[in-house]
PDB file of N, CA and C in Angstrom:
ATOM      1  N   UNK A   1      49.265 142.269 211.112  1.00  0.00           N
ATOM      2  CA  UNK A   1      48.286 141.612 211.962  1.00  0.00           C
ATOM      3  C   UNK A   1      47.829 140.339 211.276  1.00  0.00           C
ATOM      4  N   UNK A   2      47.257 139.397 211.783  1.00  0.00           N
ATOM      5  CA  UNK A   2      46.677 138.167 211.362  1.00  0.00           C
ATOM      6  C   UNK A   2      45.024 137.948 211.323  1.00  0.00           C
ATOM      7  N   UNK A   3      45.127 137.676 210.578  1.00  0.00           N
ATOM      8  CA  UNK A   3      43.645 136.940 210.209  1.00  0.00           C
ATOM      9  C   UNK A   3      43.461 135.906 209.734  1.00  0.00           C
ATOM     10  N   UNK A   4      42.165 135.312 209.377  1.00  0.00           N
ATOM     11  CA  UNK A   4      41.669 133.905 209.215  1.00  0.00           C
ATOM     12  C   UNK A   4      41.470 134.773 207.602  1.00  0.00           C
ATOM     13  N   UNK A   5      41.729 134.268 206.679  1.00  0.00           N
ATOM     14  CA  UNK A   5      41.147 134.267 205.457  1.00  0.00           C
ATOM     15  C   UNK A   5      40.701 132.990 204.650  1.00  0.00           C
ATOM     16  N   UNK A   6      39.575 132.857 204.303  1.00  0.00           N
ATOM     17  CA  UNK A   6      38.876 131.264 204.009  1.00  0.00           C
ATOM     18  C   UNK A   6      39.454 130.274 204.187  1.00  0.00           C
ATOM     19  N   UNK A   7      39.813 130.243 205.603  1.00  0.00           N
ATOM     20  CA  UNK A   7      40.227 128.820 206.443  1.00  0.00           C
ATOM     21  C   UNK A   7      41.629 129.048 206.672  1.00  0.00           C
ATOM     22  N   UNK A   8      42.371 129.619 206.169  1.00  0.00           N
ATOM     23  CA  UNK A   8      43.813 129.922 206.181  1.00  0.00           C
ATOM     24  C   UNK A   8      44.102 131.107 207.043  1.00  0.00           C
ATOM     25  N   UNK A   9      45.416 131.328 207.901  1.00  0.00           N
ATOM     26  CA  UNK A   9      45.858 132.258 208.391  1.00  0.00           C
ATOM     27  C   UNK A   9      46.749 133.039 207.317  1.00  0.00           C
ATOM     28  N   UNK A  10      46.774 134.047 207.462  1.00  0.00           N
ATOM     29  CA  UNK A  10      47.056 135.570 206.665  1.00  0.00           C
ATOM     30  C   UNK A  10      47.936 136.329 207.674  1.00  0.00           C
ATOM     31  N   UNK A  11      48.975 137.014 207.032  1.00  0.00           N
ATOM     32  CA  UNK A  11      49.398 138.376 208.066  1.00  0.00           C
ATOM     33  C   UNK A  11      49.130 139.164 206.953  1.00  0.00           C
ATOM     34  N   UNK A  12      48.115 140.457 207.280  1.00  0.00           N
ATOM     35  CA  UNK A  12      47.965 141.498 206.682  1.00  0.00           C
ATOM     36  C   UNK A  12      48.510 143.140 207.159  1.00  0.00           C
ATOM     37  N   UNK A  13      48.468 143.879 206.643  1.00  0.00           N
ATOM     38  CA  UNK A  13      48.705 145.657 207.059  1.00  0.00           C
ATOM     39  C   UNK A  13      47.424 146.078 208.245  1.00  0.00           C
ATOM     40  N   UNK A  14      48.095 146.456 208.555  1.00  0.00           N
ATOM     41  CA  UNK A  14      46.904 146.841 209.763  1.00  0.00           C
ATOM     42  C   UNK A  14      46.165 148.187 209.310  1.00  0.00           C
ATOM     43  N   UNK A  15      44.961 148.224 209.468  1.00  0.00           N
ATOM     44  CA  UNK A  15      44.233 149.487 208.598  1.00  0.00           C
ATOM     45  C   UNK A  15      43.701 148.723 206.951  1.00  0.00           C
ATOM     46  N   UNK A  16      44.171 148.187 206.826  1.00  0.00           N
ATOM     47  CA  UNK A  16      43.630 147.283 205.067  1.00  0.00           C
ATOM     48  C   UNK A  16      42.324 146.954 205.186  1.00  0.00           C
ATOM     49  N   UNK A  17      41.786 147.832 204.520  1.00  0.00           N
ATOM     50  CA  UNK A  17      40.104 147.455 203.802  1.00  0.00           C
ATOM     51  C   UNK A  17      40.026 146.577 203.288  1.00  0.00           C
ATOM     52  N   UNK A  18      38.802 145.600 203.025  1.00  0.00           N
ATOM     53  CA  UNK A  18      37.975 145.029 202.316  1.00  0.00           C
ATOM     54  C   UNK A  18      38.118 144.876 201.032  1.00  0.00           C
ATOM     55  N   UNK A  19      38.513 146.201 200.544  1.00  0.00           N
ATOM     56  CA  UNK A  19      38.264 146.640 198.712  1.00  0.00           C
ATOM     57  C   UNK A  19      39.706 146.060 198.564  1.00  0.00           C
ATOM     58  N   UNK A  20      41.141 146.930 200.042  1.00  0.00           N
ATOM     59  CA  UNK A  20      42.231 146.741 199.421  1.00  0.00           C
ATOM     60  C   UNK A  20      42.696 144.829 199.562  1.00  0.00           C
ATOM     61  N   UNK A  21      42.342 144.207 200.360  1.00  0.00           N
ATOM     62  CA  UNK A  21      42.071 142.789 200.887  1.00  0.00           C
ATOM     63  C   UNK A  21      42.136 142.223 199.553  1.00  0.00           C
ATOM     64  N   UNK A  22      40.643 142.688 198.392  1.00  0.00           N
ATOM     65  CA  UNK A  22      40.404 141.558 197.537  1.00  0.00           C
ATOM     66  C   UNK A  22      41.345 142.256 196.471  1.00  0.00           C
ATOM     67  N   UNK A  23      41.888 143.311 196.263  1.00  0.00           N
ATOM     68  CA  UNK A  23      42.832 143.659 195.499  1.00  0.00           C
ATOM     69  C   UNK A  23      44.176 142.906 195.450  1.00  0.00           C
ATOM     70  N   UNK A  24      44.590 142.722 196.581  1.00  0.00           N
ATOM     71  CA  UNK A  24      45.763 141.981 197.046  1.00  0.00           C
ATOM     72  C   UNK A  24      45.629 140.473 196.509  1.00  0.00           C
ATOM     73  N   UNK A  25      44.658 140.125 196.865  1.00  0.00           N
ATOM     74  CA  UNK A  25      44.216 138.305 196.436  1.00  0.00           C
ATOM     75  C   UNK A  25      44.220 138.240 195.219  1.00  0.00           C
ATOM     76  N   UNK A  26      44.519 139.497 194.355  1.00  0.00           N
ATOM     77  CA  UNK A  26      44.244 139.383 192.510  1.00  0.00           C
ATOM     78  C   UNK A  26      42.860 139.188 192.204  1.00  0.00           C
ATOM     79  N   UNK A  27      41.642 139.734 192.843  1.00  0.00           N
ATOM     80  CA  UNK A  27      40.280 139.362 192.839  1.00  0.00           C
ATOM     81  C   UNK A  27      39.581 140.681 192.336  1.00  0.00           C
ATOM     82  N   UNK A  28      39.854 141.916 191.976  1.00  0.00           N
ATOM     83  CA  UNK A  28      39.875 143.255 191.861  1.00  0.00           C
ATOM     84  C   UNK A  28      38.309 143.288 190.722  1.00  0.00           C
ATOM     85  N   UNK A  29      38.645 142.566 189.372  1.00  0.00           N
ATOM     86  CA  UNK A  29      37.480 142.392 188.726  1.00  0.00           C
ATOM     87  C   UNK A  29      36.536 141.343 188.937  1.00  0.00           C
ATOM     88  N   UNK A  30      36.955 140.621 189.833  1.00  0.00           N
ATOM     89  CA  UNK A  30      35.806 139.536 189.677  1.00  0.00           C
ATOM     90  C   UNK A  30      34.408 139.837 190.651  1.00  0.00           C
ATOM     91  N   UNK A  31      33.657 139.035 190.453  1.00  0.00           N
ATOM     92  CA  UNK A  31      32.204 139.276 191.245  1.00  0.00           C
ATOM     93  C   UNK A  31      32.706 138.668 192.765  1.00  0.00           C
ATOM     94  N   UNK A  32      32.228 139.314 193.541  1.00  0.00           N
ATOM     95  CA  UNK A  32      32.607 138.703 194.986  1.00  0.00           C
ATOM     96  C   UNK A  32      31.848 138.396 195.788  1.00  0.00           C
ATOM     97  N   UNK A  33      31.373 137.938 196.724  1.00  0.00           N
ATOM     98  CA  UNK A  33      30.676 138.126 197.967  1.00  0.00           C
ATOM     99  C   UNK A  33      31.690 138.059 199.255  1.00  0.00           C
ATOM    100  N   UNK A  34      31.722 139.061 200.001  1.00  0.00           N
ATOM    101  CA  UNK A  34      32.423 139.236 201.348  1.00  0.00           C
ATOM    102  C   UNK A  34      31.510 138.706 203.135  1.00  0.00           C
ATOM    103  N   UNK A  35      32.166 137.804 203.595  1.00  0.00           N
ATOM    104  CA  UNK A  35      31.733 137.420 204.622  1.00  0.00           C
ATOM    105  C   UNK A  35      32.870 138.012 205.918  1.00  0.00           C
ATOM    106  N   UNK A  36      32.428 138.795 206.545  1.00  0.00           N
ATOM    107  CA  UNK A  36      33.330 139.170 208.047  1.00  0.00           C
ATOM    108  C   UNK A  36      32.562 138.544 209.265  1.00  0.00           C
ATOM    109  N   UNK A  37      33.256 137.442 209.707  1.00  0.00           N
ATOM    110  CA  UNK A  37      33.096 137.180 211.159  1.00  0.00           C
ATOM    111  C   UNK A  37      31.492 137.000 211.128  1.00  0.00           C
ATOM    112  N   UNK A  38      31.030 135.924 210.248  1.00  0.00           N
ATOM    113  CA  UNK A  38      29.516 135.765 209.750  1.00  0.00           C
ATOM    114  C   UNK A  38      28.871 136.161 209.188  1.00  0.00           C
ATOM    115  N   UNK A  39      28.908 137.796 209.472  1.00  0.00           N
ATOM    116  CA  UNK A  39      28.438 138.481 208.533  1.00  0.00           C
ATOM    117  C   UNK A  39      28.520 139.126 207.180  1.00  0.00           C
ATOM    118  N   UNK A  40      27.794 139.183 206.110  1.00  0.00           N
ATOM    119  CA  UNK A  40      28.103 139.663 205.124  1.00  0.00           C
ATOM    120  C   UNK A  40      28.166 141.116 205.051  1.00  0.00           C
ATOM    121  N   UNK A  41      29.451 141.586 204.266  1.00  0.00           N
ATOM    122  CA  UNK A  41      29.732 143.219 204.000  1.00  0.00           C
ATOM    123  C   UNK A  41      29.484 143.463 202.839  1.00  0.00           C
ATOM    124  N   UNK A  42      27.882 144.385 202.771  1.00  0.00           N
ATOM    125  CA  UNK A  42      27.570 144.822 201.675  1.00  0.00           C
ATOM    126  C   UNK A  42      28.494 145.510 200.530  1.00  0.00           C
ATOM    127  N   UNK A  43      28.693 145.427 199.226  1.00  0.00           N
ATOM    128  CA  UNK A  43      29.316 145.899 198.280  1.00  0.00           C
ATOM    129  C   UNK A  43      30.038 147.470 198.782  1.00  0.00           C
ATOM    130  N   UNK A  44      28.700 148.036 199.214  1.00  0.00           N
ATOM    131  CA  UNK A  44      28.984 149.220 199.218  1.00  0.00           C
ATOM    132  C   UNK A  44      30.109 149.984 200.383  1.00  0.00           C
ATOM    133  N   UNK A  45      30.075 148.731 201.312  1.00  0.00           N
ATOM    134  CA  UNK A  45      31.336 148.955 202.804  1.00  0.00           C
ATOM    135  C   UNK A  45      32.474 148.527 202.115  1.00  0.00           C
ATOM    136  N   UNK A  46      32.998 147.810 201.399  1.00  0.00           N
ATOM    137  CA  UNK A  46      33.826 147.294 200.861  1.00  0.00           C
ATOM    138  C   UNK A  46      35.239 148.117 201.094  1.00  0.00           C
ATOM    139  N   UNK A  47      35.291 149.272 200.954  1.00  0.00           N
ATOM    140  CA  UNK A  47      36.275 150.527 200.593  1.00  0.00           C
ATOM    141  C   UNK A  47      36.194 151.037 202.114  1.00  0.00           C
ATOM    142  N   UNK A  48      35.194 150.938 202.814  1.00  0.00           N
ATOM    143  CA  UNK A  48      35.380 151.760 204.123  1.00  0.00           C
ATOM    144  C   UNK A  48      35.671 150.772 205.273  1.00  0.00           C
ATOM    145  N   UNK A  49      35.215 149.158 205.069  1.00  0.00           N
ATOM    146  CA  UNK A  49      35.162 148.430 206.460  1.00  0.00           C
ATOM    147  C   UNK A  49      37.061 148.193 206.515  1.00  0.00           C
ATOM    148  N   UNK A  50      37.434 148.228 207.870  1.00  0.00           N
ATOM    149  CA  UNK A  50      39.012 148.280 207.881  1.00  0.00           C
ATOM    150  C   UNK A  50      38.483 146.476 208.590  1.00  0.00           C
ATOM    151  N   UNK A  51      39.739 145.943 208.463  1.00  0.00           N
ATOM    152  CA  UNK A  51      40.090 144.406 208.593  1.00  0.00           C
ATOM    153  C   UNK A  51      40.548 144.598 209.844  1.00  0.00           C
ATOM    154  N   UNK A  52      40.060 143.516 210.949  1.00  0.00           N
ATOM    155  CA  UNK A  52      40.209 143.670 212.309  1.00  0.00           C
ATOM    156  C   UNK A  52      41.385 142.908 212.564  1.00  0.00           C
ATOM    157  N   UNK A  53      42.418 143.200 213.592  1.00  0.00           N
ATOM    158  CA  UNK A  53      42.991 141.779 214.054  1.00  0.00           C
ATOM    159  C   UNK A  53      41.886 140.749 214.673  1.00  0.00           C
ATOM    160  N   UNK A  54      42.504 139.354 214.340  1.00  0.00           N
ATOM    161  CA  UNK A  54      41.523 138.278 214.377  1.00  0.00           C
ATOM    162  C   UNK A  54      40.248 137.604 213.565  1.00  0.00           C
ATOM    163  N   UNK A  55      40.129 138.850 212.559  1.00  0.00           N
ATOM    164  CA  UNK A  55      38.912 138.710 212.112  1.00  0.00           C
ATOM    165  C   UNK A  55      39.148 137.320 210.683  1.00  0.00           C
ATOM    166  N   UNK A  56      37.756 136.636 210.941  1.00  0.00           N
ATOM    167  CA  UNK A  56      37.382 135.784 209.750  1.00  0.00           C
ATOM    168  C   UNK A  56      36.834 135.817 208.416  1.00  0.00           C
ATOM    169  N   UNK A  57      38.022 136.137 207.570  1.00  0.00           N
ATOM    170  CA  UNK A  57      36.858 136.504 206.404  1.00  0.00           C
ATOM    171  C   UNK A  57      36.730 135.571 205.477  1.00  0.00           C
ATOM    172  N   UNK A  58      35.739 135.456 204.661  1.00  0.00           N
ATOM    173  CA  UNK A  58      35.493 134.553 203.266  1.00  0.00           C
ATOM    174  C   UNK A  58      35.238 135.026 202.503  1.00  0.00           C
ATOM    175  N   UNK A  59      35.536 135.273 201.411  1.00  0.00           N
ATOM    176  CA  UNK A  59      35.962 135.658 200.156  1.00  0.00           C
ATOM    177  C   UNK A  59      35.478 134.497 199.046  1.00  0.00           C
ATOM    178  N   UNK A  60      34.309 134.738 198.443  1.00  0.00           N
ATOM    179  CA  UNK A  60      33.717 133.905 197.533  1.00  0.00           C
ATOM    180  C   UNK A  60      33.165 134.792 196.493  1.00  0.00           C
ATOM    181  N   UNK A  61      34.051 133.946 195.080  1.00  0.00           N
ATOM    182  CA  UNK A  61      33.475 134.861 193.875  1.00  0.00           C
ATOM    183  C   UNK A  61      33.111 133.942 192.498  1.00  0.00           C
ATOM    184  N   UNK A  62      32.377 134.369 192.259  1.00  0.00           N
ATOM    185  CA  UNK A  62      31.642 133.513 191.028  1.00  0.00           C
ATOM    186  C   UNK A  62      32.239 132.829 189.995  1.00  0.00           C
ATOM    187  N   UNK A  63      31.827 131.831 189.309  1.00  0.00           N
ATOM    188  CA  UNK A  63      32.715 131.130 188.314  1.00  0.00           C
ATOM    189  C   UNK A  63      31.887 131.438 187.383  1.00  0.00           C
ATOM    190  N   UNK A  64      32.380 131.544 185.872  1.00  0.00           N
ATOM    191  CA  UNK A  64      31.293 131.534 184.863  1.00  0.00           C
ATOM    192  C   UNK A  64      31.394 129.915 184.312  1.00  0.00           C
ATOM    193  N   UNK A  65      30.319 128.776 183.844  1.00  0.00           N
ATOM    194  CA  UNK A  65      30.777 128.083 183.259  1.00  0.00           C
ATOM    195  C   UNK A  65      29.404 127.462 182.185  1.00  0.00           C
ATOM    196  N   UNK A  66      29.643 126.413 181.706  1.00  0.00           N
ATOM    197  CA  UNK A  66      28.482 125.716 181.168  1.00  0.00           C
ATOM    198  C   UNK A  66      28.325 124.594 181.018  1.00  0.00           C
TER     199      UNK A  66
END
């Protein structure tokens, strides 16, 4: 199925979570914030929200720097 992933189109597995989403992107340890279709998906949905066809997600995770 397809999705919007931060501005880009994606074909993903249909049924693919959130958790498995940022696993795939190589993002697994980093700090994240998840945006679906405007809304933000708390940490804790991460593992349960399934990825819609169509859906928009953004995927933003922290930099450390100084």
């Amino acid at each position: 199925m397809q999705i919007k992933l931060n501005g880009e189109l994606l074909e993903v597995a249909a049924g693919i979570t959130i958790a498995a989403l940022i696993d795939a992107q190589g993002l697994r340890c980093a700090r994240v914030a998840i945006e679906a279709n405007g809304a933000i998906v708390p940490r804790s949905a991460h593992a349960s929200r399934e990825v819609r066809p169509g859906d928009t997600i953004e995927i933003v995770h922290a930099l450390g720097g100084g």
